[in-house]
Every structure is written in structure tokens, then in C-alpha cells.
PDB file of N, CA and C in Angstrom:
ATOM      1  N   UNK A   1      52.253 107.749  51.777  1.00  0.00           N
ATOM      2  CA  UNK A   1      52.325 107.383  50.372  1.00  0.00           C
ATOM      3  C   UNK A   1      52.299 105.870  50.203  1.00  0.00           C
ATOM      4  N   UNK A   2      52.949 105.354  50.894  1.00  0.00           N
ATOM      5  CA  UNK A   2      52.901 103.934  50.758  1.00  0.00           C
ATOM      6  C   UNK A   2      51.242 102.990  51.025  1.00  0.00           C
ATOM      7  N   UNK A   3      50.723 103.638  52.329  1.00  0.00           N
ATOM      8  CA  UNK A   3      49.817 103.235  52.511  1.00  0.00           C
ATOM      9  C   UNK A   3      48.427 103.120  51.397  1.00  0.00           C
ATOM     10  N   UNK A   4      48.910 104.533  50.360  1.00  0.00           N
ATOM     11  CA  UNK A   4      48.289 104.752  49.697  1.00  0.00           C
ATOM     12  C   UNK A   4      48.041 103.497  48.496  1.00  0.00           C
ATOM     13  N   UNK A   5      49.691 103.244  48.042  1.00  0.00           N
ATOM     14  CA  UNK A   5      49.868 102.747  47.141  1.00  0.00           C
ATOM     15  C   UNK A   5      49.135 100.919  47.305  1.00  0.00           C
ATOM     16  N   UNK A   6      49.387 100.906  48.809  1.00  0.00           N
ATOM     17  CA  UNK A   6      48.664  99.307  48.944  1.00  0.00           C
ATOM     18  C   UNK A   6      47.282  99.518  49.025  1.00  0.00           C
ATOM     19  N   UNK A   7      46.758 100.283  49.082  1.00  0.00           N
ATOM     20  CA  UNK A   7      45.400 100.696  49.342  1.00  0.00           C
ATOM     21  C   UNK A   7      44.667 100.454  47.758  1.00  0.00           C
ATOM     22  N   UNK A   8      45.530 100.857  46.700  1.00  0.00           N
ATOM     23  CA  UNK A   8      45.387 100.935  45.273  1.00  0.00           C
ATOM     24  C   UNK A   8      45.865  99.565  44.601  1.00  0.00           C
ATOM     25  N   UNK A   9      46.503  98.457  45.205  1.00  0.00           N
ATOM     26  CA  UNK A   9      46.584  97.372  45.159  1.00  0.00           C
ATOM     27  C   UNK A   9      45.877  96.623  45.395  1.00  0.00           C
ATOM     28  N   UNK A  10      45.359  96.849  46.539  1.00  0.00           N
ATOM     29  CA  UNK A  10      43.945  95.953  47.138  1.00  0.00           C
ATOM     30  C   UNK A  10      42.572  95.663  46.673  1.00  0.00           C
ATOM     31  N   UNK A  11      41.978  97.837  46.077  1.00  0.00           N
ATOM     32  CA  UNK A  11      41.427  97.610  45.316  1.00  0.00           C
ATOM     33  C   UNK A  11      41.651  97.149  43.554  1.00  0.00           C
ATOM     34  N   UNK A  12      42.243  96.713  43.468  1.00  0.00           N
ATOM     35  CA  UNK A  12      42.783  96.820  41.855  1.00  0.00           C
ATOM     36  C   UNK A  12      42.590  95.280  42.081  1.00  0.00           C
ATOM     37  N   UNK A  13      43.333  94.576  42.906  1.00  0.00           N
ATOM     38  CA  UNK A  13      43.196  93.117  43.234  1.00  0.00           C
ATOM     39  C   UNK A  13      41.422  92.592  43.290  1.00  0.00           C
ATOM     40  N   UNK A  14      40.713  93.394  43.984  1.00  0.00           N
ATOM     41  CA  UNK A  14      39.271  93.086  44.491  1.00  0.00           C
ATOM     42  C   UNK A  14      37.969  93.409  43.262  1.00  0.00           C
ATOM     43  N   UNK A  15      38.768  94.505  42.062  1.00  0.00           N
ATOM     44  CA  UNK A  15      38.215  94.614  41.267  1.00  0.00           C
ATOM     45  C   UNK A  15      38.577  93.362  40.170  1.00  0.00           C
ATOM     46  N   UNK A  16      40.031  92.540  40.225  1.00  0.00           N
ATOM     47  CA  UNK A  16      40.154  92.121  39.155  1.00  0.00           C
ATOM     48  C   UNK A  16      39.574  90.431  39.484  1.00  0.00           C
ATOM     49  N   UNK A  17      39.342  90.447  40.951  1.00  0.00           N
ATOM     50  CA  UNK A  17      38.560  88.978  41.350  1.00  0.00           C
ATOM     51  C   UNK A  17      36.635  89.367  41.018  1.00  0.00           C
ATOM     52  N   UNK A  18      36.108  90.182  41.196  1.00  0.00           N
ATOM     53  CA  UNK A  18      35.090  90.591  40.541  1.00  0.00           C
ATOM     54  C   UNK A  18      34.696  90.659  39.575  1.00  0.00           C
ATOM     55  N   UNK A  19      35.595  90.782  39.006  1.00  0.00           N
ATOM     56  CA  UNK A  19      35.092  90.826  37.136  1.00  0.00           C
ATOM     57  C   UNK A  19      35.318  89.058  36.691  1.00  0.00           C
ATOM     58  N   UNK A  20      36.901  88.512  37.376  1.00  0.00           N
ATOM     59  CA  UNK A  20      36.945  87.369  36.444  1.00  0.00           C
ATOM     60  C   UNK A  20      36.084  86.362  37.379  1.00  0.00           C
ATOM     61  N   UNK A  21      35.021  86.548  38.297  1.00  0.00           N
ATOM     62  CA  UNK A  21      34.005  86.154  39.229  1.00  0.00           C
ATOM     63  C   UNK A  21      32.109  86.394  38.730  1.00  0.00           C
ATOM     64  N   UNK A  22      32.126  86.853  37.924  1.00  0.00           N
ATOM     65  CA  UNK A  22      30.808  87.962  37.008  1.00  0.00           C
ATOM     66  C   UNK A  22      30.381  86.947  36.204  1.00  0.00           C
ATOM     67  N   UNK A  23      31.230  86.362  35.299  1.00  0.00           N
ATOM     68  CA  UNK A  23      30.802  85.103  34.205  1.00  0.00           C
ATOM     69  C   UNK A  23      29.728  83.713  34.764  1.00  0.00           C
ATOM     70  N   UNK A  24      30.734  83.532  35.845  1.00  0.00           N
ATOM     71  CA  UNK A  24      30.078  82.747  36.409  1.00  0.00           C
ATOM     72  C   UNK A  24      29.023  82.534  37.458  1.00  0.00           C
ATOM     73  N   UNK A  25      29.014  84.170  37.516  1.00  0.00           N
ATOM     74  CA  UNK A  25      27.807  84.175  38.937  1.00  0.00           C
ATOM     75  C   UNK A  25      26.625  84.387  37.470  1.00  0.00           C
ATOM     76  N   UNK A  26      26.486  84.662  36.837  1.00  0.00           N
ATOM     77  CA  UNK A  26      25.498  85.455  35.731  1.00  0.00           C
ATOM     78  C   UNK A  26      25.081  83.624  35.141  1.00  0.00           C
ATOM     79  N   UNK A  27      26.183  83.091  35.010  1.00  0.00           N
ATOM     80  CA  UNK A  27      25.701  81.586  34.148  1.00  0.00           C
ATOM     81  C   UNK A  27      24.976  80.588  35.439  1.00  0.00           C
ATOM     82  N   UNK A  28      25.066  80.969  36.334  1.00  0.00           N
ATOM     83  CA  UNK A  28      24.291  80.268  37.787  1.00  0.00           C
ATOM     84  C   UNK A  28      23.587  80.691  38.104  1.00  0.00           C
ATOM     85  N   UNK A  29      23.065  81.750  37.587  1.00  0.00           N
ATOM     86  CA  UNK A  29      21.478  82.173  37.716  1.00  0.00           C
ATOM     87  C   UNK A  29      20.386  81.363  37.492  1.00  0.00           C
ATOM     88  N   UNK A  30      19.302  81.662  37.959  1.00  0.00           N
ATOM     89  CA  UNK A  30      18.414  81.181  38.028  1.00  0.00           C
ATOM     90  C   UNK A  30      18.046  80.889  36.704  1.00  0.00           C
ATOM     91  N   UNK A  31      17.796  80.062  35.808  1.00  0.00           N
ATOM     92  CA  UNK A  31      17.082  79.627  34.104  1.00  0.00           C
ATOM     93  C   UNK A  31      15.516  80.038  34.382  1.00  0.00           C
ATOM     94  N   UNK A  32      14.885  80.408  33.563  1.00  0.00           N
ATOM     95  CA  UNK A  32      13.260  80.559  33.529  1.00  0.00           C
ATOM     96  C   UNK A  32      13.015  79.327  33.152  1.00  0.00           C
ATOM     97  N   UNK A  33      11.991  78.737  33.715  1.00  0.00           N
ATOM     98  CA  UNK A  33      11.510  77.400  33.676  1.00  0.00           C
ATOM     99  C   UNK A  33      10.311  77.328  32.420  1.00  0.00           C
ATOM    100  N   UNK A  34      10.281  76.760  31.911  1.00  0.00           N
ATOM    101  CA  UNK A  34       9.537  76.472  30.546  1.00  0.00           C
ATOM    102  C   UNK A  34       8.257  75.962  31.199  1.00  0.00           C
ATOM    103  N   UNK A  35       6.818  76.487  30.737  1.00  0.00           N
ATOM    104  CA  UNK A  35       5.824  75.758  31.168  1.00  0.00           C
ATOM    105  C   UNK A  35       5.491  74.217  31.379  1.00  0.00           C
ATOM    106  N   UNK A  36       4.978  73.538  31.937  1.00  0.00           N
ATOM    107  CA  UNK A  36       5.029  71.588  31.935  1.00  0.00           C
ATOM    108  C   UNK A  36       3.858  71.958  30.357  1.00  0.00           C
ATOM    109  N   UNK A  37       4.109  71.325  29.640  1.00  0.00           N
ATOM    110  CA  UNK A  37       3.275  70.635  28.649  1.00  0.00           C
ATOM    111  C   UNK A  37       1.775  69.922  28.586  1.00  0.00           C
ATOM    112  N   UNK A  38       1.492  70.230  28.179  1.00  0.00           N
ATOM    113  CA  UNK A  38      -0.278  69.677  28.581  1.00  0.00           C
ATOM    114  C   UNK A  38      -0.656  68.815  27.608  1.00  0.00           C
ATOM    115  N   UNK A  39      -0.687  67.788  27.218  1.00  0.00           N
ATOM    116  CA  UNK A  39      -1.522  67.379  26.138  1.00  0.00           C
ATOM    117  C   UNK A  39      -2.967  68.135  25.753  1.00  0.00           C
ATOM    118  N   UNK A  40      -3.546  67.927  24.463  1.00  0.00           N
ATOM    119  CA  UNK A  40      -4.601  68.528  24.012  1.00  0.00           C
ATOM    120  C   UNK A  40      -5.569  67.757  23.661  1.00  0.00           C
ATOM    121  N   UNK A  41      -6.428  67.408  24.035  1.00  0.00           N
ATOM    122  CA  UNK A  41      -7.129  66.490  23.614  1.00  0.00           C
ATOM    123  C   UNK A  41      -8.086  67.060  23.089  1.00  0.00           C
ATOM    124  N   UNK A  42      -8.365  66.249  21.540  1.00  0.00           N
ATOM    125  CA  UNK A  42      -9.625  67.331  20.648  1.00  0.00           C
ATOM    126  C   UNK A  42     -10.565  66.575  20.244  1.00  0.00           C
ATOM    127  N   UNK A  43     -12.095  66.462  20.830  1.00  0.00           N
ATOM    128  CA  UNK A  43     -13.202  66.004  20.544  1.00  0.00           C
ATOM    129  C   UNK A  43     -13.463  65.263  21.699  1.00  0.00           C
TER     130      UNK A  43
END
């Protein structure tokens, strides 16, 4: 029983570093890069 109960600690601990860990892996993602700009030259 006991073993159990730390077992349910550990994960409860590993879930609650995961979630408050999520914000910031998601905002360090990779950005889509905007095309470079071309001028247009007309005539």
C-alpha cells in the first residue's frame, strides 16, 4: 500500500512539472518565418 501511494505521488508530481513545463516549450517553438521582401520594380 505504501508503495502504491508513492508511486501516485511521483506520478502526480511528473504530471504537475509537465503541464506547468507546456507553456513554455509551445512559446519556443519554432515561429514561421515571413517571406524576405522583394522590391517591385514597374516599367
Amino acid at each position: 500500500m505504501k508503495s502504491k501511494s508513492l508511486l501516485i505521488l511521483l506520478s502526480s508530481i511528473c504530471l504537475v512539472l509537465i503541464l506547468a513545463a507546456l507553456p513554455f516549450v509551445t512559446a519556443c517553438a519554432a515561429q514561421p518565418t515571413a517571406p524576405a521582401k522583394e522590391s517591385i520594380k514597374i516599367g
